[in-house]
C-alpha atoms as a PDB file:
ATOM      1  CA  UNK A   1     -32.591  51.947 -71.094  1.00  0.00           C
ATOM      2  CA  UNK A   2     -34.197  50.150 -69.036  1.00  0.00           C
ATOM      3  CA  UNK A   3     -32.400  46.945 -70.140  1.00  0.00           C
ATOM      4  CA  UNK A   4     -29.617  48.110 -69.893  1.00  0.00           C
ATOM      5  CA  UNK A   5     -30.239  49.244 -65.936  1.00  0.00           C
ATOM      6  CA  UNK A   6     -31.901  45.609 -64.972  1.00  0.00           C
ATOM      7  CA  UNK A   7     -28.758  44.246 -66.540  1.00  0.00           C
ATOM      8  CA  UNK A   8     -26.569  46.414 -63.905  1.00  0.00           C
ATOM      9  CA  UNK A   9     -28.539  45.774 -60.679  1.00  0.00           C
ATOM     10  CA  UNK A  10     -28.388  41.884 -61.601  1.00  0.00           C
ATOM     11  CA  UNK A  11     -24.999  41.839 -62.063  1.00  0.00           C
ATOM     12  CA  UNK A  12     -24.424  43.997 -58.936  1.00  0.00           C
ATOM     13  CA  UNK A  13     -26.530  41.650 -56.998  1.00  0.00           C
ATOM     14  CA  UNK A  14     -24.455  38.355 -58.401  1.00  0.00           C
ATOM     15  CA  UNK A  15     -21.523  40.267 -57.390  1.00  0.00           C
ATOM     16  CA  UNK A  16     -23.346  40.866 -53.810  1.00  0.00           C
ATOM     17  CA  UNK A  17     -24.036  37.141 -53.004  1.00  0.00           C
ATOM     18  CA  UNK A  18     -19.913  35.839 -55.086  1.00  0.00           C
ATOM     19  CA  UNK A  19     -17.872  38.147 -52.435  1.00  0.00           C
ATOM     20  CA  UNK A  20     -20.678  39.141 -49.448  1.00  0.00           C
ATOM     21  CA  UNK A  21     -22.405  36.564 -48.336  1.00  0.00           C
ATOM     22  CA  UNK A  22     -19.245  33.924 -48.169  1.00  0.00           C
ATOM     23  CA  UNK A  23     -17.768  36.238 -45.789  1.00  0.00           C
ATOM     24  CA  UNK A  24     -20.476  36.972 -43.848  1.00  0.00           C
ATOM     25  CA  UNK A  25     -20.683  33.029 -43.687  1.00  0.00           C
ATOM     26  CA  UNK A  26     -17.432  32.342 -42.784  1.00  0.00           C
ATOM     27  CA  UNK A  27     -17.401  35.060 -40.085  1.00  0.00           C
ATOM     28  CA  UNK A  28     -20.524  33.720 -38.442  1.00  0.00           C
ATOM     29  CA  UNK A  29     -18.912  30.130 -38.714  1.00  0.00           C
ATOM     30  CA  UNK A  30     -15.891  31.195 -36.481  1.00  0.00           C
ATOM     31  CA  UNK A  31     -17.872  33.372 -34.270  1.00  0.00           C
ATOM     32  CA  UNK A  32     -19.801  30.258 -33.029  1.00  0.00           C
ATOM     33  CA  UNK A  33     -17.059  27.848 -32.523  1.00  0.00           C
ATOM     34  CA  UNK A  34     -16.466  27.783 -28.595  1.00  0.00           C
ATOM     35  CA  UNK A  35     -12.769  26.251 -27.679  1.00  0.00           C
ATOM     36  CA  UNK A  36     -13.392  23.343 -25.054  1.00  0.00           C
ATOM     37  CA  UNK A  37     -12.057  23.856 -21.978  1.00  0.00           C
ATOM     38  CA  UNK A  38      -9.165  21.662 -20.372  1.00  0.00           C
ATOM     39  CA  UNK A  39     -10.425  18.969 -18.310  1.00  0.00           C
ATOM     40  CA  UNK A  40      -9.447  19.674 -14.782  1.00  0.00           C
ATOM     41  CA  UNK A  41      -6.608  17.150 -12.730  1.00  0.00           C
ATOM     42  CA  UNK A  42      -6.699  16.885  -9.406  1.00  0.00           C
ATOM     43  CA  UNK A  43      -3.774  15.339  -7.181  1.00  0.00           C
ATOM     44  CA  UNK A  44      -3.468  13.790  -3.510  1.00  0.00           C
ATOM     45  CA  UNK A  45      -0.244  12.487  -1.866  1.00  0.00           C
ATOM     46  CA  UNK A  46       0.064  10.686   1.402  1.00  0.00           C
ATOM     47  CA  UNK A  47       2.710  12.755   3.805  1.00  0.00           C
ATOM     48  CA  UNK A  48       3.139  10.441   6.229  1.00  0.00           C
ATOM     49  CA  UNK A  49       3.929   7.809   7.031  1.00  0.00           C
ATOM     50  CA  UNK A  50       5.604   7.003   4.071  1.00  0.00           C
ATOM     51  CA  UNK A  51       6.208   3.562   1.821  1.00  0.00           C
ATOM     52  CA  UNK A  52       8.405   1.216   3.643  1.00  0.00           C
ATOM     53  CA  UNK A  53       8.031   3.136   6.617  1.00  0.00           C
ATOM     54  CA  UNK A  54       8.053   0.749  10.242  1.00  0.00           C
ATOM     55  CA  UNK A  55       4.672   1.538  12.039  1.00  0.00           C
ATOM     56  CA  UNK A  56       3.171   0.348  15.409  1.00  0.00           C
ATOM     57  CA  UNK A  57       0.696  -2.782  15.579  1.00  0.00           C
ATOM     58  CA  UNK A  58      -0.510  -1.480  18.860  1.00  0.00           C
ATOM     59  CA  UNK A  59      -1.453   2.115  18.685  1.00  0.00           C
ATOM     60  CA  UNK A  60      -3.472   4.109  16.760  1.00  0.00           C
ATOM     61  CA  UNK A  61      -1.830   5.658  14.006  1.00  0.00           C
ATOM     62  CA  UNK A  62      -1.934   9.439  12.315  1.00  0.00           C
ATOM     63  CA  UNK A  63      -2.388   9.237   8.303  1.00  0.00           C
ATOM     64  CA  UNK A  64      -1.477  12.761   6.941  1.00  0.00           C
ATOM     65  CA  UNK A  65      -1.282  14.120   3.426  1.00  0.00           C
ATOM     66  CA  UNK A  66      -1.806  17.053   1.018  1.00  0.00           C
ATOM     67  CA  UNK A  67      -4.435  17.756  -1.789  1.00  0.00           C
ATOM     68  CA  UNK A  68      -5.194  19.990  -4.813  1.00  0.00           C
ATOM     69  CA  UNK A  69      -8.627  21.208  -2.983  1.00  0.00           C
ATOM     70  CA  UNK A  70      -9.315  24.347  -1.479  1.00  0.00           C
ATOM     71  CA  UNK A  71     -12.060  25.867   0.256  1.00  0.00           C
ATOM     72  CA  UNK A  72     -13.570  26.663  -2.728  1.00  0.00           C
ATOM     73  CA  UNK A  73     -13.418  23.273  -4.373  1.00  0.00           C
ATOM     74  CA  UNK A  74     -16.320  20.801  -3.530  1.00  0.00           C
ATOM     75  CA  UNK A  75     -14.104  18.013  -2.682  1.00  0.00           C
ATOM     76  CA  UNK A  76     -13.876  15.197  -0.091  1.00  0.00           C
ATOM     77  CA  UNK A  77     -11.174  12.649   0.989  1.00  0.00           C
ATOM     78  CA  UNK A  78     -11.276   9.612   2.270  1.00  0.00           C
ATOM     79  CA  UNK A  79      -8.979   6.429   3.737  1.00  0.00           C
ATOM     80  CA  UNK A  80      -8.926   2.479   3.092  1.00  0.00           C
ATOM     81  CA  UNK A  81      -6.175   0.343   5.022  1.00  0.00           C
ATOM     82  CA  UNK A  82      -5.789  -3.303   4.123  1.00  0.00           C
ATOM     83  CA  UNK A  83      -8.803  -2.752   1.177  1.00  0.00           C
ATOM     84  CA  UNK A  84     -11.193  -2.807   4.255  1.00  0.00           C
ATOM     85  CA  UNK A  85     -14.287  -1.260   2.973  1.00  0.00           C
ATOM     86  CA  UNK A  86     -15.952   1.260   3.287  1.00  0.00           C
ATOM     87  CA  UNK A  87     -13.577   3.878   2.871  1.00  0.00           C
ATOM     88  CA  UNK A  88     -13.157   6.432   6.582  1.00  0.00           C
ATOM     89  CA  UNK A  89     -13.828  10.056   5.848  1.00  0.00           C
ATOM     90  CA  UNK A  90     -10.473  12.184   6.310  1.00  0.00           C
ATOM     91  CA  UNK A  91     -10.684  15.539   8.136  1.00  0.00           C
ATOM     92  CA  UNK A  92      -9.484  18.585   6.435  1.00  0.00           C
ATOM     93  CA  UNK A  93      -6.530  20.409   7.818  1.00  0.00           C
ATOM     94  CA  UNK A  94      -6.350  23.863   5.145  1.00  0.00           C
ATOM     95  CA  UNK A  95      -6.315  27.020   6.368  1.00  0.00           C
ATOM     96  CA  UNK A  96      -9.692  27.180   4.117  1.00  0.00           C
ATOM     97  CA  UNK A  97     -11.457  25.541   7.224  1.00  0.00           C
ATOM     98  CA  UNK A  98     -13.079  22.556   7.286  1.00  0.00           C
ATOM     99  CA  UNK A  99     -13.949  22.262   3.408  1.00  0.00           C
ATOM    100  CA  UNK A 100     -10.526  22.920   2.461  1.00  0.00           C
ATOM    101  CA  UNK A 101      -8.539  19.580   2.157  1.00  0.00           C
ATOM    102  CA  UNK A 102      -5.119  20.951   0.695  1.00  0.00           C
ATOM    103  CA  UNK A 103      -3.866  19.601   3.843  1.00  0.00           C
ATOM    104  CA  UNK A 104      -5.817  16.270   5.510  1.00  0.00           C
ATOM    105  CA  UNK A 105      -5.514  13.985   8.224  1.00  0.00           C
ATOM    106  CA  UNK A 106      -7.403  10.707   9.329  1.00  0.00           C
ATOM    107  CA  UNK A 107      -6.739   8.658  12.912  1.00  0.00           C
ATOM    108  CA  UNK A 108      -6.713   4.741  12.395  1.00  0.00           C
ATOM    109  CA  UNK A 109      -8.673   3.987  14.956  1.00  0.00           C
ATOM    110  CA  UNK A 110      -9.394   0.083  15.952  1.00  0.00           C
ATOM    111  CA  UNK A 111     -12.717   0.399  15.918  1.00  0.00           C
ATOM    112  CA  UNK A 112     -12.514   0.632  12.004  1.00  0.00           C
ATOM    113  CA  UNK A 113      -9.575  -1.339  11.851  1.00  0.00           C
ATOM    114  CA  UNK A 114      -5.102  -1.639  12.479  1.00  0.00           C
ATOM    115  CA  UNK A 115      -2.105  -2.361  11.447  1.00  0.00           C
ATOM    116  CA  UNK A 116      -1.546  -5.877  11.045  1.00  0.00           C
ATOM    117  CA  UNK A 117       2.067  -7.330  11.393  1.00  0.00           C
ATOM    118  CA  UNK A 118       3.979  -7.585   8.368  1.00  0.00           C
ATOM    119  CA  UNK A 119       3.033  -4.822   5.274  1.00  0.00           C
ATOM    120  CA  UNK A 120      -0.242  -3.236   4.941  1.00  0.00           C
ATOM    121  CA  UNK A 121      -1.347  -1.175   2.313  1.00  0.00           C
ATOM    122  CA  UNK A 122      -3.111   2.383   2.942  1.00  0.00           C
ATOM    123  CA  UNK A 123      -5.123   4.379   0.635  1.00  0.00           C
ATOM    124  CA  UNK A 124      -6.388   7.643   0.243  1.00  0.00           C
ATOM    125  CA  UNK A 125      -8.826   9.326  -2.371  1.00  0.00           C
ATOM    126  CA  UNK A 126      -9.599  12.440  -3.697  1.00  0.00           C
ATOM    127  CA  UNK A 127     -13.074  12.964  -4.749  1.00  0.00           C
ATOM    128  CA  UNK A 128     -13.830  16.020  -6.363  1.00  0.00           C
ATOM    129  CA  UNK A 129     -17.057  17.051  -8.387  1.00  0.00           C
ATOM    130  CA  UNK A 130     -15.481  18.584 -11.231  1.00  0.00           C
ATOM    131  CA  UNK A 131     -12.935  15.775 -11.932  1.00  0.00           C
ATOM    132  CA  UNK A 132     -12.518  12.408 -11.688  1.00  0.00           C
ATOM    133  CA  UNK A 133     -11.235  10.549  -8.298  1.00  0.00           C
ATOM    134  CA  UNK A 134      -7.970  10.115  -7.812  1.00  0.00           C
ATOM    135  CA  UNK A 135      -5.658   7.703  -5.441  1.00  0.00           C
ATOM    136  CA  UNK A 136      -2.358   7.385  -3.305  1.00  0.00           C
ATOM    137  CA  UNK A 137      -1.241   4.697  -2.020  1.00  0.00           C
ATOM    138  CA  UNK A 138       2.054   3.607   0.301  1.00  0.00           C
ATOM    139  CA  UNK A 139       2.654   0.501   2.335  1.00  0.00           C
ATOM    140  CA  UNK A 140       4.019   0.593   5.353  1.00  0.00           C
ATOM    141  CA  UNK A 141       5.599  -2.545   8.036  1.00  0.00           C
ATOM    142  CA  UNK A 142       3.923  -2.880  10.995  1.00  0.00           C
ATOM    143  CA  UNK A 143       5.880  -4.234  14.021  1.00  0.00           C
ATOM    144  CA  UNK A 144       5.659  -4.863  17.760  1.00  0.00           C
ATOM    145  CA  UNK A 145       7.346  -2.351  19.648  1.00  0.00           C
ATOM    146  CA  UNK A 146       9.477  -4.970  21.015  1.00  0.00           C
ATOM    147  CA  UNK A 147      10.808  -6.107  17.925  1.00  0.00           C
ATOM    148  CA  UNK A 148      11.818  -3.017  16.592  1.00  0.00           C
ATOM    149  CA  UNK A 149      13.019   0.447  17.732  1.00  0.00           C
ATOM    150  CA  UNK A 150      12.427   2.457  14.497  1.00  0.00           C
ATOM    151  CA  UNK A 151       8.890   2.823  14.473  1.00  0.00           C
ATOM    152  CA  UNK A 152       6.706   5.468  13.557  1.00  0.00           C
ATOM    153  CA  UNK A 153       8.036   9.048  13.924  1.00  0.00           C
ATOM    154  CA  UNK A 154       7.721  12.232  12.430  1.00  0.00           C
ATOM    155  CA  UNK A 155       8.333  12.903   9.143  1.00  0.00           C
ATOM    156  CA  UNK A 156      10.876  15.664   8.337  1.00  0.00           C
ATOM    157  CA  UNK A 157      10.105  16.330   4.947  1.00  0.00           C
ATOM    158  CA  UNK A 158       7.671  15.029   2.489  1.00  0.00           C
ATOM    159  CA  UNK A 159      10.665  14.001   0.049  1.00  0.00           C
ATOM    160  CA  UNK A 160      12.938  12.450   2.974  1.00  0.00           C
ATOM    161  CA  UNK A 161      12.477   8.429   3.530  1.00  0.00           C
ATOM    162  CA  UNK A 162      13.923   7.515   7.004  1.00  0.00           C
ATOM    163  CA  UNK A 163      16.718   5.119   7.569  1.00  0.00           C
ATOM    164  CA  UNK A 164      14.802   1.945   7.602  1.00  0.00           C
ATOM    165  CA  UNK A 165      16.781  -1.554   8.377  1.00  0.00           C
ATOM    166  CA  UNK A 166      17.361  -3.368   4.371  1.00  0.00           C
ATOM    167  CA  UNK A 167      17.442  -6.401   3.131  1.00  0.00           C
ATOM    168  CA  UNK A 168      21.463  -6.758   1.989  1.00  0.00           C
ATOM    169  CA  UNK A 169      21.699  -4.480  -0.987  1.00  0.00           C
ATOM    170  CA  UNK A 170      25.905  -5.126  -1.444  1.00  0.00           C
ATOM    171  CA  UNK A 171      25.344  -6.656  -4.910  1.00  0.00           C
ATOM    172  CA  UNK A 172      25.744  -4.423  -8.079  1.00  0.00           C
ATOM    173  CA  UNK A 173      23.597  -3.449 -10.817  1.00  0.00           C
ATOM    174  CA  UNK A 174      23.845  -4.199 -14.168  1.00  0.00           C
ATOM    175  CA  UNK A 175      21.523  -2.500 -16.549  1.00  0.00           C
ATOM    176  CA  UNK A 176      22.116  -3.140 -20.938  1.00  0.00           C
ATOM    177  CA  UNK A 177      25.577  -4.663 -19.812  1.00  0.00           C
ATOM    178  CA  UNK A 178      27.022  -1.595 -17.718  1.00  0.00           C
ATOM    179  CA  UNK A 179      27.479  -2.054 -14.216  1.00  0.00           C
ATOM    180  CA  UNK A 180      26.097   1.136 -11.865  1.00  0.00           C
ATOM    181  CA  UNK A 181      29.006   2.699 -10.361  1.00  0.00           C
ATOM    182  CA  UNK A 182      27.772   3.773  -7.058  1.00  0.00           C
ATOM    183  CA  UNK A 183      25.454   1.373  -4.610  1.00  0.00           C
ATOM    184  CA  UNK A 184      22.164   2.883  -3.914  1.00  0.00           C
ATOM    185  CA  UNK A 185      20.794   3.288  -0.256  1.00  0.00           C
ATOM    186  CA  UNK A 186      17.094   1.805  -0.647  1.00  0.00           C
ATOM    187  CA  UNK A 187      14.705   1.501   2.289  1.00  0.00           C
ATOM    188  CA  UNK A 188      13.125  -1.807   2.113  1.00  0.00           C
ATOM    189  CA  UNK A 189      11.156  -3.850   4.535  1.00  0.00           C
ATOM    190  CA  UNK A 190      12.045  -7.665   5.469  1.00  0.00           C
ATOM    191  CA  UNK A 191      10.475  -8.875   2.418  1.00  0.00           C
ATOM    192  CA  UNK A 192      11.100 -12.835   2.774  1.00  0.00           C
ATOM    193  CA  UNK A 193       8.430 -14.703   2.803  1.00  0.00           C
ATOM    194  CA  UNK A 194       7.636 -18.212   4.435  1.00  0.00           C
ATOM    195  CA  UNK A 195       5.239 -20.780   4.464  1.00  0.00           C
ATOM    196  CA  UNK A 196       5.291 -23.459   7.148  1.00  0.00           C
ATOM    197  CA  UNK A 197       3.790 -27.011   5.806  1.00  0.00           C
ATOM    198  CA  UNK A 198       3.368 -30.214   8.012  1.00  0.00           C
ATOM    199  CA  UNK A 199       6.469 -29.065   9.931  1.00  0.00           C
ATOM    200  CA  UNK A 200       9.017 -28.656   6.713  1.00  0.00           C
ATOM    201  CA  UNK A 201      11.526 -26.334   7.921  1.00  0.00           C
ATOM    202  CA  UNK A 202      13.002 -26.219   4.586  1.00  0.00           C
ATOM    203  CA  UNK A 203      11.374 -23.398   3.305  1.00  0.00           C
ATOM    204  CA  UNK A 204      11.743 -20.427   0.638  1.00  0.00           C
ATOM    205  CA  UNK A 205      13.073 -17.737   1.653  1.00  0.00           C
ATOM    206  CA  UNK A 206      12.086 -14.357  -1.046  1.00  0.00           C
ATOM    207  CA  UNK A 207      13.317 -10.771  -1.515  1.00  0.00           C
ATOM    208  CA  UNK A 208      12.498  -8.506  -3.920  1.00  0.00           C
ATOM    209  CA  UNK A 209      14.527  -5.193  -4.280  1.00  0.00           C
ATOM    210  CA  UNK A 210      13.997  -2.223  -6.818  1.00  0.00           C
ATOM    211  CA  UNK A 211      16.799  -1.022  -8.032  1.00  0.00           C
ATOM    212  CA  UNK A 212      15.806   2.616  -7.655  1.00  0.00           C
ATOM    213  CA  UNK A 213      13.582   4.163  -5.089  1.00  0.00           C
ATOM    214  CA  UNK A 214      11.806   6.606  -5.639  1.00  0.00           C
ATOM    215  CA  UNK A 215      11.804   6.458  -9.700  1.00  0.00           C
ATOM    216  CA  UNK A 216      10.087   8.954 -11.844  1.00  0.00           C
ATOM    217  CA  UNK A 217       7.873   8.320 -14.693  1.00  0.00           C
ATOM    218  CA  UNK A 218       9.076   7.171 -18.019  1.00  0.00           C
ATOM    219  CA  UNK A 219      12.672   5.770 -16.416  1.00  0.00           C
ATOM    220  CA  UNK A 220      13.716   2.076 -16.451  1.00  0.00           C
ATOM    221  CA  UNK A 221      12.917   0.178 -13.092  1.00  0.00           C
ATOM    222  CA  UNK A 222      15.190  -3.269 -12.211  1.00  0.00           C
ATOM    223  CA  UNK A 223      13.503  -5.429  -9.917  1.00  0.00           C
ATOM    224  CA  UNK A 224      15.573  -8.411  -8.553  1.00  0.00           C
ATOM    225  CA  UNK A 225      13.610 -11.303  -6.566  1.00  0.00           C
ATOM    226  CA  UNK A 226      16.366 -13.182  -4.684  1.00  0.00           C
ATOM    227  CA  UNK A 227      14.804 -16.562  -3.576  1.00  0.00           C
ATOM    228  CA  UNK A 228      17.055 -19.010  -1.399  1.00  0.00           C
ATOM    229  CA  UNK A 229      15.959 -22.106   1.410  1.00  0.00           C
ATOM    230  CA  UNK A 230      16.256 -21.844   5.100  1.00  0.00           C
ATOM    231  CA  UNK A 231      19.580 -22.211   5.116  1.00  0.00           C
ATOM    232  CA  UNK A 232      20.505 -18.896   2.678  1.00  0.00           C
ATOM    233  CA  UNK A 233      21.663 -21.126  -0.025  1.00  0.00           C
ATOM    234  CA  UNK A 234      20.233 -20.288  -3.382  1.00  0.00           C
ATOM    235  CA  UNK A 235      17.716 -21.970  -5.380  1.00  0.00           C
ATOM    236  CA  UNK A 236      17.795 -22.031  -9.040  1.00  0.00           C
ATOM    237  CA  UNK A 237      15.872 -22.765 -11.248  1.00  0.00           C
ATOM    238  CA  UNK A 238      12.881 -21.312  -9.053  1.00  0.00           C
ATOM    239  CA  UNK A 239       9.519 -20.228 -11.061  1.00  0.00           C
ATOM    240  CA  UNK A 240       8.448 -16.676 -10.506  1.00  0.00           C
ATOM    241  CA  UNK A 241       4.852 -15.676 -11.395  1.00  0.00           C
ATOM    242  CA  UNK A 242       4.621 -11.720 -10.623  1.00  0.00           C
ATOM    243  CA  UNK A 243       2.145  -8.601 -10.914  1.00  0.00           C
ATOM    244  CA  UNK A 244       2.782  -5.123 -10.809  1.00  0.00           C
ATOM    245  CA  UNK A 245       0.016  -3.173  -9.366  1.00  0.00           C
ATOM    246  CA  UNK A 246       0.372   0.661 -10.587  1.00  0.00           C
ATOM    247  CA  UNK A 247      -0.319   3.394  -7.993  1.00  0.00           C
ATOM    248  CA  UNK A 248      -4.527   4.679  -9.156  1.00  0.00           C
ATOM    249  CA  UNK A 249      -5.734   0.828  -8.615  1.00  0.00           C
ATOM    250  CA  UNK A 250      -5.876   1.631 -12.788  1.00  0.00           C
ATOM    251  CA  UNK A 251      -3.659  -0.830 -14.071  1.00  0.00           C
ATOM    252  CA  UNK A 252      -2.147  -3.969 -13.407  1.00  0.00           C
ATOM    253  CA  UNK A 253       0.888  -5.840 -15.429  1.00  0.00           C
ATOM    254  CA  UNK A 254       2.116  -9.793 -15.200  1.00  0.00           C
ATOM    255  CA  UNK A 255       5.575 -10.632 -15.848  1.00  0.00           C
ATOM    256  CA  UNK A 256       7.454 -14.201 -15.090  1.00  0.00           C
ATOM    257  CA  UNK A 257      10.562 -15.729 -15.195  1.00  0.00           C
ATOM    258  CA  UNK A 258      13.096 -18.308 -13.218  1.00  0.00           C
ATOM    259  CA  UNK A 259      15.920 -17.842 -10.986  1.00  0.00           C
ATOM    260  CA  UNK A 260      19.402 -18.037 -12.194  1.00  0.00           C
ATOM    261  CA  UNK A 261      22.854 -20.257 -10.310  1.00  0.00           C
ATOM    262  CA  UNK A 262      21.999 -17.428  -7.710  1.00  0.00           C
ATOM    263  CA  UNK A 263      19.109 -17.580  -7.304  1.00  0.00           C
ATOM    264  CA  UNK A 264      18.274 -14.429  -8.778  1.00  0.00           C
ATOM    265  CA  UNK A 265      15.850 -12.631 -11.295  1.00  0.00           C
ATOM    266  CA  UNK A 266      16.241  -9.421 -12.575  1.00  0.00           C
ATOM    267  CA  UNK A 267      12.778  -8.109 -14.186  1.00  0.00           C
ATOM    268  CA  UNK A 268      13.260  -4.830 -15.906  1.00  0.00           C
ATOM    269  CA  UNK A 269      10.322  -2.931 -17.517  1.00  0.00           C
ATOM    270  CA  UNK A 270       9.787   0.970 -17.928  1.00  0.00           C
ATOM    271  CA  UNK A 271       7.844   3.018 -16.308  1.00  0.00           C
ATOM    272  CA  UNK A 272       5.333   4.989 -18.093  1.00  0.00           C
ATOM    273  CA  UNK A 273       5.089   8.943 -18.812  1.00  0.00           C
ATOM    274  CA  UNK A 274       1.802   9.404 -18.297  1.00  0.00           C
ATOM    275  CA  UNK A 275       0.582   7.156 -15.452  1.00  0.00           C
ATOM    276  CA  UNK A 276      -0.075   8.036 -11.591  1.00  0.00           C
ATOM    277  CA  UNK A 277       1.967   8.647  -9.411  1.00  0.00           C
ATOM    278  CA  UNK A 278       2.693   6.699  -5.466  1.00  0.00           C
ATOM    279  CA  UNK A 279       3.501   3.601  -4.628  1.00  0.00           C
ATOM    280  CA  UNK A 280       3.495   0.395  -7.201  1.00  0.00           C
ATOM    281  CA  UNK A 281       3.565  -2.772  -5.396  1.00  0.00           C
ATOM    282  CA  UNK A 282       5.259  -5.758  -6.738  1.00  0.00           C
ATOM    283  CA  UNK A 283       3.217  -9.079  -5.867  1.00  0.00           C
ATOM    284  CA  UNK A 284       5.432 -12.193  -6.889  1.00  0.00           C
ATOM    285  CA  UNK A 285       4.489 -15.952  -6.179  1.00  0.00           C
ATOM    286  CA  UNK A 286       7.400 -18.472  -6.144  1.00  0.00           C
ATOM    287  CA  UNK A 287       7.802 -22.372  -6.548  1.00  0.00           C
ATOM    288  CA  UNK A 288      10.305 -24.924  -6.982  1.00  0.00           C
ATOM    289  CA  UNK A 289       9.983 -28.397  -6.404  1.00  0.00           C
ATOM    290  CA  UNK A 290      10.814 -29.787  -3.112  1.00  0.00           C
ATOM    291  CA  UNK A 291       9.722 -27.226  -1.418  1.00  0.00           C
ATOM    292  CA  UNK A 292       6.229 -25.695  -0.097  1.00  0.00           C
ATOM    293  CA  UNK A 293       5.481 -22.428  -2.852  1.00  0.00           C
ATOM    294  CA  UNK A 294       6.098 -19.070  -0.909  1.00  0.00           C
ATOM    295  CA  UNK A 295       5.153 -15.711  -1.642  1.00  0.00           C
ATOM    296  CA  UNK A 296       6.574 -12.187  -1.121  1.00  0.00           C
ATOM    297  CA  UNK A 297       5.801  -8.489  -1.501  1.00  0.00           C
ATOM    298  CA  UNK A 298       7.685  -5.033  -2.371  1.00  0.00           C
ATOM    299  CA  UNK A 299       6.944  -1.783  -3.516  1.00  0.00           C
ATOM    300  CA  UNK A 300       8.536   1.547  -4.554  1.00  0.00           C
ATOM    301  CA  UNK A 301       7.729   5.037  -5.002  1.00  0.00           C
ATOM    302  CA  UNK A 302       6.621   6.946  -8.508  1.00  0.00           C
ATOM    303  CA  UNK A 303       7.258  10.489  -8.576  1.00  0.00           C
ATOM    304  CA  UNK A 304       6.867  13.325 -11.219  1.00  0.00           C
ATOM    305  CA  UNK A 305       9.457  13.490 -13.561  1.00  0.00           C
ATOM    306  CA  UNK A 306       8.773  17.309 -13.965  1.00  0.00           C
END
């Protein structure tokens, strides 16, 4: 009898730890596995003035622009113009009050620094405890007040460019073979550049032009660097050594090539999905022999594909 019972309560018990204990296991297991949270992205955008935009060497000048911070946030934003360090503390401009940097605003003062005649680059950055920083850049022209009427005025919109003077943009554009059917309207600054040597007034002359401005991520980008002499006539066979510097200061990407009978080069790359967005500058050096090298610089606008 007794056999018999000790046989029962062992198998019971067997039977206890086979279909019990597993699930008891297996509950605990999933009970204790916490789901990571999402790493928080913050954003910042320079307003105004805007990329390509025609700005005043002689007065001080009002950098605006928005942020994902709120008066709740711990974050801070500050300015660099011309990679001038250290970077200027921004004031913020939310309704939040003054901890709330949604909206921002920093005065270029001289005693920090100005605009310099030609293009000048300005940055902002978004520091914010729980994430990491992020950046904006645009470039703007700076000009004498004398030599040019459309200088810095109010924005309308954050997604309007003004009507800024352009290099001659009559040429089409030819991307795999098939010719765009309707010119596009891009703002551009005077982007020849020049280099005077022991009094050679033959000189080369260098344009760059994107073929779309803005562009949003993952699309394909044309770039055509135009380089003639002093006279407009072009010069072929011109070496181009160029960098694209991505908007973040995160990435940088050489390309190179030589002008055609036109003195033309078309670079075409694509953008990518998941970079930054703002302002990628295009930094090309150019030589040809005869004449003194030369150098030139362009930009364009990034913008959400979303």
């Amino acid at each position: 009898m007794r056999t018999t019972l000790q046989c029962v309560l062992i198998i019971g018990i067997v039977l206890v730890i086979i279909f019990v204990l597993p699930r008891n296991h297996l509950s605990f297991g999933q009970n204790s596995t916490v789901p990571s949270s999402p790493i928080p992205t913050e954003t910042i955008k320079i307003v105004k003035p805007v990329t390509t935009q025609n700005v005043s060497s002689q007065e001080e000048l009002i950098i605006s622009g928005q942020s994902s911070d709120n008066n709740l946030k711990n974050c801070s934003v500050s300015v660099i113009v011309n990679d001038l360090r250290p970077y200027q503390n921004a004031v913020a401009k939310g309704s939040g009050g003054a901890t709330d940097f949604s909206e921002w605003e920093f005065v270029l003062h001289n005693n920090y620094t100005h605009i310099n005649i030609g293009q000048n680059k300005i940055t902002s950055k978004l520091f914010c405890e729980s994430a990491s920083p992020r950046w904006y850049s645009v470039f703007v022209n700076g000009v004498t007040n004398s030599s040019n009427e459309d200088v810095f005025s109010p924005v309308q919109s954050g997604e309007q460019q003004q009507n800024i003077p352009t290099t001659n943009l009559s040429g089409t554009n030819e991307i795999d073979g098939i010719q765009s059917e309707e010119q596009q309207n891009i703002p551009t600054t005077n982007l020849s550049g020049t280099n005077e040597i022991d009094g050679n007034n033959n000189e080369l002359q260098v344009s760059i032009v994107p073929l779309k401005n803005p562009v949003e991520r993952g699309d394909t980008q044309d770039a055509t660097i135009t380089v003639t002499d002093s006279g407009s006539r072009p010069v072929a066979n011109a070496e181009i050594v160029g960098k694209l510097i991505y908007p973040g200061e995160n990435f940088e990407k050489d390309f190179s090539g030589i002008t055609d009978s036109q003195g033309k080069f078309v670079y075409s790359w694509i953008i990518g999905e998941k970079g930054d967005v703002g302002a990628l500058s295009i930094e090309v050096e150019v030589s040809s022999q005869g004449y003194p090298p030369s150098s030139a610089t362009g930009s364009f606008e990034i913008v959400d594909n979303s």
